[in-house]
N, C-alpha and C. Protein backbone atom coordinates (compact mmCIF):
# COMPACT_ATOMS: atom_id res chain seq x y z
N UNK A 1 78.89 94.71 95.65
CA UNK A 1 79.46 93.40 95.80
C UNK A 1 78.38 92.34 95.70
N UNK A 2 76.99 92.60 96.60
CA UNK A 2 76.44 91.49 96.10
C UNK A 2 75.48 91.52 94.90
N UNK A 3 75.42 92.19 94.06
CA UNK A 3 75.14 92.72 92.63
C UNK A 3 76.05 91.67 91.70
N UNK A 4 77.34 92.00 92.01
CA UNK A 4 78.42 91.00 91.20
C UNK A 4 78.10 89.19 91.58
N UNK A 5 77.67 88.99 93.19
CA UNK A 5 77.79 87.61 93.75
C UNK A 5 76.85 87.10 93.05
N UNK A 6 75.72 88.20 92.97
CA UNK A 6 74.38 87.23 92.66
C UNK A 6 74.31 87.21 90.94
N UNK A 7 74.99 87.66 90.12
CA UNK A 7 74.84 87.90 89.01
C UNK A 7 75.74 86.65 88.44
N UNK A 8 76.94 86.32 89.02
CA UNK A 8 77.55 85.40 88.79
C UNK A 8 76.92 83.62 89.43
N UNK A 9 76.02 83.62 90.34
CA UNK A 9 75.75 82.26 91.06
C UNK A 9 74.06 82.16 90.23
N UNK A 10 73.47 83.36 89.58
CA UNK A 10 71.91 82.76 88.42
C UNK A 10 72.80 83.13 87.07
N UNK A 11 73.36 83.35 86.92
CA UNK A 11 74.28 83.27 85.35
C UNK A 11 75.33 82.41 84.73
N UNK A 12 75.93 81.99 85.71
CA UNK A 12 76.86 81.30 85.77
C UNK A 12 78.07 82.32 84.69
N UNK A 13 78.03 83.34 84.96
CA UNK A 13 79.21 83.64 83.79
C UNK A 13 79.41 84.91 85.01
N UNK A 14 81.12 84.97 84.46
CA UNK A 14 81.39 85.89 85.60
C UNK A 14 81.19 87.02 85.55
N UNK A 15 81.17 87.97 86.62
CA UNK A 15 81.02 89.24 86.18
C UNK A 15 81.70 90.41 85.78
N UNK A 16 81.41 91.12 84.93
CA UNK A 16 82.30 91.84 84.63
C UNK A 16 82.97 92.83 85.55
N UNK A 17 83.76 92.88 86.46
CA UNK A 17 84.54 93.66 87.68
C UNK A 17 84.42 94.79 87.57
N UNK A 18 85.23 95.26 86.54
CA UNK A 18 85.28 96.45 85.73
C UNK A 18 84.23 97.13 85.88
N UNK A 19 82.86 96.68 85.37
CA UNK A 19 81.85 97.55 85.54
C UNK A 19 81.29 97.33 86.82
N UNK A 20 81.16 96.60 87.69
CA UNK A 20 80.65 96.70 89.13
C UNK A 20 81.47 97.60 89.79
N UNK A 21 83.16 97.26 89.62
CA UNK A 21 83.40 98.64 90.36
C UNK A 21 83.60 99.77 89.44
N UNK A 22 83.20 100.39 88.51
CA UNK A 22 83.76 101.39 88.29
C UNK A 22 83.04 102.54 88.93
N UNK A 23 81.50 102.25 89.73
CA UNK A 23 81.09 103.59 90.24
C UNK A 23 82.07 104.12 91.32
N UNK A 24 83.23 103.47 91.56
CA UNK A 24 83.98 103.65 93.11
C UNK A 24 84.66 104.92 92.92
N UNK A 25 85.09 105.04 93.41
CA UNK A 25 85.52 106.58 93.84
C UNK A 25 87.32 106.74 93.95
N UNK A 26 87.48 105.35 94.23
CA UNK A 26 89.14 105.59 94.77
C UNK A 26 89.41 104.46 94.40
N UNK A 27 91.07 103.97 93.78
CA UNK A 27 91.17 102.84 93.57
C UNK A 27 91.28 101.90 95.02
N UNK A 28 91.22 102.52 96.15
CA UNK A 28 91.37 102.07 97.35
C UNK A 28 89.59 101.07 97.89
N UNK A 29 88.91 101.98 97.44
CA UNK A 29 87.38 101.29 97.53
C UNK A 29 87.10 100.57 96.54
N UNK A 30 88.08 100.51 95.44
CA UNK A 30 87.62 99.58 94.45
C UNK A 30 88.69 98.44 95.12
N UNK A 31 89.59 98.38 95.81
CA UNK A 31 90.43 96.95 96.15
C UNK A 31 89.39 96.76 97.37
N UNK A 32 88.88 97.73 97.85
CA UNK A 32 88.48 97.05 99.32
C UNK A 32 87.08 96.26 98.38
N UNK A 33 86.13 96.55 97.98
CA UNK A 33 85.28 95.76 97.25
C UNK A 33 85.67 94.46 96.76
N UNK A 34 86.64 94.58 96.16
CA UNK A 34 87.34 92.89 95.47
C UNK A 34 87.47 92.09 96.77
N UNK A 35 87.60 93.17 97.99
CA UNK A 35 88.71 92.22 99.09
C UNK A 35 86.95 91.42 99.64
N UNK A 36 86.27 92.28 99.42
CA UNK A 36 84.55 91.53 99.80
C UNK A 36 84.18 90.83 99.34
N UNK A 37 84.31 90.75 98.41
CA UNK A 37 83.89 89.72 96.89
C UNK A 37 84.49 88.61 96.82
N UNK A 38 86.08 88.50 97.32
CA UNK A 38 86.95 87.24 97.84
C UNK A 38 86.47 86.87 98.63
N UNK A 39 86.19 87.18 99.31
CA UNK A 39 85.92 86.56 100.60
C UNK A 39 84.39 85.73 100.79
N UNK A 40 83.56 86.18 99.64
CA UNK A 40 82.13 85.83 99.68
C UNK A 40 82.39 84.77 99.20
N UNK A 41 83.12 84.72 97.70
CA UNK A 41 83.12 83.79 97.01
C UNK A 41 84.15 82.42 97.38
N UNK A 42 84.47 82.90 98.04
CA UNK A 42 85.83 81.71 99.27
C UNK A 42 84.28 81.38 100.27
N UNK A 43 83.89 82.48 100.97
CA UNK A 43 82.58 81.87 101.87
C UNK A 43 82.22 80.29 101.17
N UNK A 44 81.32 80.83 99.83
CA UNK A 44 80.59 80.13 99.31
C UNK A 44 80.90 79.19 98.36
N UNK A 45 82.32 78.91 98.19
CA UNK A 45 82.82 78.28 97.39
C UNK A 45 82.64 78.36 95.62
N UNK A 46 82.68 79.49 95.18
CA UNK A 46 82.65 79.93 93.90
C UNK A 46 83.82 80.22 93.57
N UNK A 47 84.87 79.24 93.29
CA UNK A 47 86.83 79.26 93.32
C UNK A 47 86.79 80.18 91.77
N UNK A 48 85.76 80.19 90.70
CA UNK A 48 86.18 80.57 89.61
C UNK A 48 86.18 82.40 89.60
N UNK A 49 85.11 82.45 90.68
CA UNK A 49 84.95 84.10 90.84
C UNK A 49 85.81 84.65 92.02
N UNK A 50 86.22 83.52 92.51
CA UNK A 50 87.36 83.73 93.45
C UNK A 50 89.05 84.14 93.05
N UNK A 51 89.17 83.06 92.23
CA UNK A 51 90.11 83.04 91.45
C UNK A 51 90.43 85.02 90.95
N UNK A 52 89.51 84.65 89.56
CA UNK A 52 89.18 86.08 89.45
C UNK A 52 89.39 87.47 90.02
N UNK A 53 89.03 87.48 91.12
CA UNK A 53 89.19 88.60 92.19
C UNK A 53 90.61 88.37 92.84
N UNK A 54 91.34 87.42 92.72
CA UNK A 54 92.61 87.03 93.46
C UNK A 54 93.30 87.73 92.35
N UNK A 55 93.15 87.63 91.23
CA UNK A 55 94.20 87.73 89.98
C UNK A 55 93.86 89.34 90.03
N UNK A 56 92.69 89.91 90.19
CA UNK A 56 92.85 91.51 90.24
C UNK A 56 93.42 92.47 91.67
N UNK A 57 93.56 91.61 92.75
CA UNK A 57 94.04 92.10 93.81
C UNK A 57 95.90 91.71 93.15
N UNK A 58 95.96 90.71 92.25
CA UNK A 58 97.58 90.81 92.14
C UNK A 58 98.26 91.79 91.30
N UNK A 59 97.33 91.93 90.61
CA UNK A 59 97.52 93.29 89.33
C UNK A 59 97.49 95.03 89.84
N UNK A 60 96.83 94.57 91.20
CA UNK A 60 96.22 96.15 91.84
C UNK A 60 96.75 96.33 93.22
N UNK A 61 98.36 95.96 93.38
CA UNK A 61 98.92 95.66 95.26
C UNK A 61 99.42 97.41 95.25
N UNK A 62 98.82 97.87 96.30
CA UNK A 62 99.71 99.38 96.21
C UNK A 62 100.34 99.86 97.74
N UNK A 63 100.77 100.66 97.77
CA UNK A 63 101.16 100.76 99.37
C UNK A 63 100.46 100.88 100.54
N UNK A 64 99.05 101.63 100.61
CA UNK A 64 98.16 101.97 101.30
C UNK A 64 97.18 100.52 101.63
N UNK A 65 97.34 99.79 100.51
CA UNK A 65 96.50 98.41 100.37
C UNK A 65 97.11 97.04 100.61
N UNK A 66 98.49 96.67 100.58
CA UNK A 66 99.45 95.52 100.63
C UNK A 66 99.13 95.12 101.95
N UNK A 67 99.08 95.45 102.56
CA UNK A 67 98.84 94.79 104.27
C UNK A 67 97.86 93.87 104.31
N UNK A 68 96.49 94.89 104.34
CA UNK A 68 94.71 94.56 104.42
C UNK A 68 95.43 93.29 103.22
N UNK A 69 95.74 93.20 102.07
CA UNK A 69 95.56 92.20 101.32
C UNK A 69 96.29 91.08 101.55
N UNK A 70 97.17 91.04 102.21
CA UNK A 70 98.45 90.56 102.29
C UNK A 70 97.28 89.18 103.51
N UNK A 71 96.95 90.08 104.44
CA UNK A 71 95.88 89.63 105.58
C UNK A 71 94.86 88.94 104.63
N UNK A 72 94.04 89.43 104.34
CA UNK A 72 93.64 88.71 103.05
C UNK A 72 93.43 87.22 103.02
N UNK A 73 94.63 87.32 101.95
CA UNK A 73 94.96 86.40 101.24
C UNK A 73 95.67 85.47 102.13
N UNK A 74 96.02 85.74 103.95
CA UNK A 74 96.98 84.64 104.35
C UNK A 74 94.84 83.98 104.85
N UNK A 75 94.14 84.57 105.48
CA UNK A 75 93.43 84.30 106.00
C UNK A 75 92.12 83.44 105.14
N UNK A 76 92.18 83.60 103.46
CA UNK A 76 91.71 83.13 102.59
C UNK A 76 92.23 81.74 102.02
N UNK A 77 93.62 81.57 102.06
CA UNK A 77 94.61 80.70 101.09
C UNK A 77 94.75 81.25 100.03
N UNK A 78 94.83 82.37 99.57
CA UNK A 78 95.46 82.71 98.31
C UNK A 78 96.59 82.59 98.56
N UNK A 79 97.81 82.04 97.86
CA UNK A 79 98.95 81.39 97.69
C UNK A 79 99.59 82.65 96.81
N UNK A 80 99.13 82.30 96.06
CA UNK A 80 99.59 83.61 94.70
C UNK A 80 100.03 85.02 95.05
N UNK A 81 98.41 85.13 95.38
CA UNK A 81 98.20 86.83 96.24
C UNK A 81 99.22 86.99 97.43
N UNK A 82 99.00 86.17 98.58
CA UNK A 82 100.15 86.36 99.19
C UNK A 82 101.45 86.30 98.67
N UNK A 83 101.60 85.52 97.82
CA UNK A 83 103.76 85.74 97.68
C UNK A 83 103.56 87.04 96.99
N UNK A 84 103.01 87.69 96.03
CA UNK A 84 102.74 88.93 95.38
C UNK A 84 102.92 90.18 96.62
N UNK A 85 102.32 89.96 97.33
CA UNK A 85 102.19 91.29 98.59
C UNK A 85 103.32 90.76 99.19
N UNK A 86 103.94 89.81 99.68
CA UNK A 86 105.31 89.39 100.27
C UNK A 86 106.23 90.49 99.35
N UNK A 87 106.38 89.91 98.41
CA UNK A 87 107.05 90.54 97.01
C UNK A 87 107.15 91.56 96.97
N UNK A 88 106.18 92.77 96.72
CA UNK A 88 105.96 93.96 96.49
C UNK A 88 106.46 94.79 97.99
N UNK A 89 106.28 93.74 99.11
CA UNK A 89 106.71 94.75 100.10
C UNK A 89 108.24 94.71 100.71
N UNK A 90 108.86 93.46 100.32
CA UNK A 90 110.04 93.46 100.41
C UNK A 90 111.21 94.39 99.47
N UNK A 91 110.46 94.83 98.61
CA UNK A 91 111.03 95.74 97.39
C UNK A 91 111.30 97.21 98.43
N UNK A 92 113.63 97.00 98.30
CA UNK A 92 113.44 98.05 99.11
C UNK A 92 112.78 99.67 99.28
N UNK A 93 112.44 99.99 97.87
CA UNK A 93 111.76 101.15 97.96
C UNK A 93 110.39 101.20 99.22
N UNK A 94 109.81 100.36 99.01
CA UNK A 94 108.29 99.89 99.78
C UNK A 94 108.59 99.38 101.34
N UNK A 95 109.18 98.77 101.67
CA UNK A 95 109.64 98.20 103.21
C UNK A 95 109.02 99.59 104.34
N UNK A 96 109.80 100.43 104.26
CA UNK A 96 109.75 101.24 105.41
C UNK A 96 108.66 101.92 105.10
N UNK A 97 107.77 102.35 104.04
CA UNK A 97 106.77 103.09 103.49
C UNK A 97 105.68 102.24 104.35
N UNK A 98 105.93 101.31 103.50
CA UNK A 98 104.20 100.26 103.91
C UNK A 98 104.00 99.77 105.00
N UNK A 99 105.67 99.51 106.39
CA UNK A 99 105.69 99.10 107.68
C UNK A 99 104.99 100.81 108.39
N UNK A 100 105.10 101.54 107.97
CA UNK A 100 103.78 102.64 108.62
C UNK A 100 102.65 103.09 108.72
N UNK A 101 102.39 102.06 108.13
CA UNK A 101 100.54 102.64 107.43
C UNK A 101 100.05 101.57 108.80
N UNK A 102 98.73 101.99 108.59
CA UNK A 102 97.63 101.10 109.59
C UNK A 102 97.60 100.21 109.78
N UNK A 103 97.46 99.68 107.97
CA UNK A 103 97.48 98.13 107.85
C UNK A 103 98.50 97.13 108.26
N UNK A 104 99.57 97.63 108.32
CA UNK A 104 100.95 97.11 108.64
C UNK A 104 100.56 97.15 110.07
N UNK A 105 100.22 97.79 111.00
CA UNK A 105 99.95 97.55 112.58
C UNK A 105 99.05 96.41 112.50
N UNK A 106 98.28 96.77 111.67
CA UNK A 106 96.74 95.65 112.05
C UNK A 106 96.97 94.30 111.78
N UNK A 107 98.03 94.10 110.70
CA UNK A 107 98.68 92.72 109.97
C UNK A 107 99.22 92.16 111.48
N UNK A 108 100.39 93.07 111.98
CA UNK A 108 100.77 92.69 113.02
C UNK A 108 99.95 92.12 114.09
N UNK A 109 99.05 92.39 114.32
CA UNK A 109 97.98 91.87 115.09
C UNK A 109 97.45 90.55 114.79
N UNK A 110 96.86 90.78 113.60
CA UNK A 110 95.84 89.66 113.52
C UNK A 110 96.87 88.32 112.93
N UNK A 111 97.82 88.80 111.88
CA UNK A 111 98.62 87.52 111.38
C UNK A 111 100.03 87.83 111.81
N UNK A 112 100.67 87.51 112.92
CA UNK A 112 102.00 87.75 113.30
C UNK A 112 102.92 86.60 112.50
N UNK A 113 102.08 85.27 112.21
CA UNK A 113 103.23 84.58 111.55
C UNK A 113 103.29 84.55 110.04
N UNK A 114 102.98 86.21 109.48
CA UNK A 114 102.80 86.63 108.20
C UNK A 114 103.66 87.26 108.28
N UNK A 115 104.17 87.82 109.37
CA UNK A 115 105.30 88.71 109.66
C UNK A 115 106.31 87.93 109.86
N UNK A 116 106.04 86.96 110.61
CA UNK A 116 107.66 86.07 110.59
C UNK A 116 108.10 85.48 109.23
N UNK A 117 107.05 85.42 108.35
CA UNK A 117 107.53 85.39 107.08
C UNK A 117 107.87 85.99 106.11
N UNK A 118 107.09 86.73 106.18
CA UNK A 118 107.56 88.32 105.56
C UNK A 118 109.13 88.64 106.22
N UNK A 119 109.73 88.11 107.30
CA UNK A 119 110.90 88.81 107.41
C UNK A 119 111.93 87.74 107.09
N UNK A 120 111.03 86.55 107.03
CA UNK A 120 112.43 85.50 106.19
C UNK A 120 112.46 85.43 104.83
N UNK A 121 111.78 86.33 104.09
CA UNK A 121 111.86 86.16 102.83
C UNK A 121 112.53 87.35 102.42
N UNK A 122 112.49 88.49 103.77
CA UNK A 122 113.27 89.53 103.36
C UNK A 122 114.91 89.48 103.94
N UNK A 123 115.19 88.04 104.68
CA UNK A 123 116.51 87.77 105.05
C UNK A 123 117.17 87.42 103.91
N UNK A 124 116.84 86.85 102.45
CA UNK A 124 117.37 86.13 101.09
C UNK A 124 117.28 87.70 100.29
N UNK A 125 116.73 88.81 100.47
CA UNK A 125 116.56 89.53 99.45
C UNK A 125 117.72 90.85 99.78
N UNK A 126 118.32 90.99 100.96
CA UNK A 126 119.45 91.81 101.55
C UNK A 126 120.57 91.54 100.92
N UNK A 127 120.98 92.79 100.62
CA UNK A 127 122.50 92.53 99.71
C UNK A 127 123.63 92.34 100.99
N UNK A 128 124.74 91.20 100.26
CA UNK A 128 125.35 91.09 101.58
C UNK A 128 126.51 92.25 102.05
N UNK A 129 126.86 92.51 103.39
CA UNK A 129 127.61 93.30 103.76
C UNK A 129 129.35 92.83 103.53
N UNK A 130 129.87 93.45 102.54
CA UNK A 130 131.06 93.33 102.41
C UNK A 130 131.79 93.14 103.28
N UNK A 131 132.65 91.84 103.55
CA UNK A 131 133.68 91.86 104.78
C UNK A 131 134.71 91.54 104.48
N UNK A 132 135.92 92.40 105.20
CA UNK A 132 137.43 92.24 105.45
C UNK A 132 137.87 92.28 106.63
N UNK A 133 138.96 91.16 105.78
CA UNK A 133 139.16 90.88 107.86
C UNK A 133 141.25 91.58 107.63
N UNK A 134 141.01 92.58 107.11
CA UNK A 134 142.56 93.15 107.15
C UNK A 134 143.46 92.41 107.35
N UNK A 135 143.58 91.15 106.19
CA UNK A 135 144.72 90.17 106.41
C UNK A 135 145.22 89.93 105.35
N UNK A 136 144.44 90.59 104.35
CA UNK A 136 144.63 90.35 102.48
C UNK A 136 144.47 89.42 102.10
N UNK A 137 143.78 88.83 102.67
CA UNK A 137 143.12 87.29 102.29
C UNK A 137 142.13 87.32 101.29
C-alpha cells in the first residue's frame, strides 16, 4: 500500500492497482489493501487515487467483504460505495448471508446509523404482502 501511495504523490500518475495487488493471495487481502489505500489517500487528500480505489471496492463488493466496506465508505464519505454495499446487501439472496459474518456484528457496533439505514432502504425493496379483507372488495 505504501509502494502504490508513494508512487502516485512523486509521479503524479496513478498507480497501476492491478499490479500492486496482484502479489495478494485472496481476493479478500486484495479488498482489504484498497480499503488501506482509501483511507490514506482520504487521510491525505489525494481524491483522484481515492476516487480510484472507491470505483474498485464498487466493482469488487462480496459477502465476506460488504460490511468492513460498507463501514468504510460511511466513515470515509464515499457516497457511491456506500449505496453499492446498501444495494448488494439488500438483494434478497445476500440479507441473511452477510447479517452473519463478523463484519455485520462489527458494522453494528461502530456505525449503528448505517444500520438504521440499511433497514430503511430495505423497507422500499419488500414485496408487498397481499391483503384480503373477505368482503370481495
Amino acid at each position: 500500500m505504501r509502494r502504490a501511495l508513494l508512487h502516485f504523490i512523486y509521479c503524479d500518475v496513478i498507480p497501476d492497482v492491478e499490479e500492486v495487488l496482484a502479489g495478494l493471495n485472496s481476493k479478500w487481502e486484495a479488498q482489504l489493501m484498497t480499503h488501506h489505500l482509501l483511507a490514506a489517500a482520504d487521510r491525505y487528500g489525494i481524491w483522484t487515487l481515492r476516487s480510484l480505489c472507491e470505483l474498485r471496492l464498487c466493482e469488487n463488493i462480496g459477502i465476506d467483504t460488504v460490511a468492513s466496506t460498507l463501514a468504510l465508505a460511511e466513515q470515509h464519505g464515499c457516497f457511491q460505495l456506500k449505496s453499492k454495499c446498501i444495494e448488494f446487501i439488500g438483494l434478497p439472496q445476500n440479507i441473511k448471508v452477510v447479517m452473519q459474518t463478523d463484519g455485520f456484528k462489527d458494522l453494528q457496533e461502530s456505525c449503528p446509523s448505517v444500520i438504521v439505514e440499511l433497514l430503511g432502504s430495505l423497507v422500499f425493496h419488500v414485496d408487498p404482502i397481499p391483503f384480503s379483507n373477505n368482503l370481495g372488495c
